[in-house]
Protein backbone atom coordinates (compact mmCIF):
# COMPACT_ATOMS: atom_id res chain seq x y z
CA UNK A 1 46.00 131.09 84.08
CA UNK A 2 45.46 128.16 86.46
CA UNK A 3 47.58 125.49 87.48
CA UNK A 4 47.85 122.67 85.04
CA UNK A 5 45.38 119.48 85.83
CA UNK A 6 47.11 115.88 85.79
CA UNK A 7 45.47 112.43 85.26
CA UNK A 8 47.70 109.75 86.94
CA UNK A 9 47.61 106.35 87.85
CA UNK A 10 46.66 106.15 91.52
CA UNK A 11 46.95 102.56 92.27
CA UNK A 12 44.64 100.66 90.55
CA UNK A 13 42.54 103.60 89.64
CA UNK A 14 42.93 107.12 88.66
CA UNK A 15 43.43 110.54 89.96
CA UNK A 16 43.44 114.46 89.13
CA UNK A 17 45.79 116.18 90.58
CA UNK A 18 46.55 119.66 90.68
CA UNK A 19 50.12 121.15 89.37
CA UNK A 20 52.43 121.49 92.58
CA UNK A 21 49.52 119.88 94.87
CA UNK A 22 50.36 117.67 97.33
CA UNK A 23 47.22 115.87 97.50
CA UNK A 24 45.00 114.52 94.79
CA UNK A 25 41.71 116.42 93.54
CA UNK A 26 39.85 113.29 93.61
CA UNK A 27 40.27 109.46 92.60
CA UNK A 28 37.72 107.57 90.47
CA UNK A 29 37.60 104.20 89.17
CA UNK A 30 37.91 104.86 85.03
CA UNK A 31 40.62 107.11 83.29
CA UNK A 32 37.47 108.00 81.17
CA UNK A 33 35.86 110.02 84.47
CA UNK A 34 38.85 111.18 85.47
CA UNK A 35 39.67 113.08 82.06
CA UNK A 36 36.27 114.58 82.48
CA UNK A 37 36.70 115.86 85.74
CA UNK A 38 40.32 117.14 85.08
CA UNK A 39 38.72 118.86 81.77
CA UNK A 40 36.27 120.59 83.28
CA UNK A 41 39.06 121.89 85.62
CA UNK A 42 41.61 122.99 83.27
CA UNK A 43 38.33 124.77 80.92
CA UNK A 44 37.07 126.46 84.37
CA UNK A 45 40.45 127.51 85.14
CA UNK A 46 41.85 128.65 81.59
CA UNK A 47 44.76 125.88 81.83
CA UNK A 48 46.27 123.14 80.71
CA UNK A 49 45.11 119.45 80.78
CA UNK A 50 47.94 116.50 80.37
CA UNK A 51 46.58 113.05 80.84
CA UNK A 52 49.01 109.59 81.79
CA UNK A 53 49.02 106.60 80.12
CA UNK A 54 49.24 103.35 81.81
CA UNK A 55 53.02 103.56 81.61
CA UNK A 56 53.39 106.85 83.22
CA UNK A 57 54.20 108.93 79.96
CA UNK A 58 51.77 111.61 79.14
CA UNK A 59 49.96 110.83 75.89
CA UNK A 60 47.53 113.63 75.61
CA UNK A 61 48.17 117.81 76.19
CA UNK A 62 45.65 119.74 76.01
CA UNK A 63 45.11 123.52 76.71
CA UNK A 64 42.35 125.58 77.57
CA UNK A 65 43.82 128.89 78.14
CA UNK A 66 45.24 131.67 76.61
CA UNK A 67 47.49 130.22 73.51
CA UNK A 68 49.32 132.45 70.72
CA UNK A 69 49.79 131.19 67.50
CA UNK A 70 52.82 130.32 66.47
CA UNK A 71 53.61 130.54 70.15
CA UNK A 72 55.65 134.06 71.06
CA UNK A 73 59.42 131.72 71.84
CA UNK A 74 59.04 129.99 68.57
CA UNK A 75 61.33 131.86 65.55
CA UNK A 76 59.10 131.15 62.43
């Protein structure tokens, strides 16, 4: 599995960033383009996606990898 794809604020725009990167992927004007980017990331990669809101918590998880269901450290 890849690393997991952020969108964060970046100033006054936004930014994907890579899980442990140091520098940004790239930074775009819209959250809207930078979701898409990130997505097509995280899909590519087989990873998760986990997007910021404009208050710095993370409002949206999404995963593109490999996911068991019920998840194996769950007791159900």
């Amino acid at each position: 599995m890849g690393k997991t794809q952020y969108v964060v604020r970046h100033g006054s725009n936004w930014a994907v960033r890579g899980e442990k990167n140091n520098r940004v992927t790239c930074i775009v004007d819209t959250q809207q383009k930078a979701i898409a980017i990130a997505r097509r990331i995280a899909i590519n990669q087989k990873s998760e996606l986990r997007v910021q809101d404009r208050n710095g918590r993370f409002r949206v998880c999404n995963s593109y990898g490999n996911d068991p269901c019920p998840p194996k450290d769950l007791n159900w």
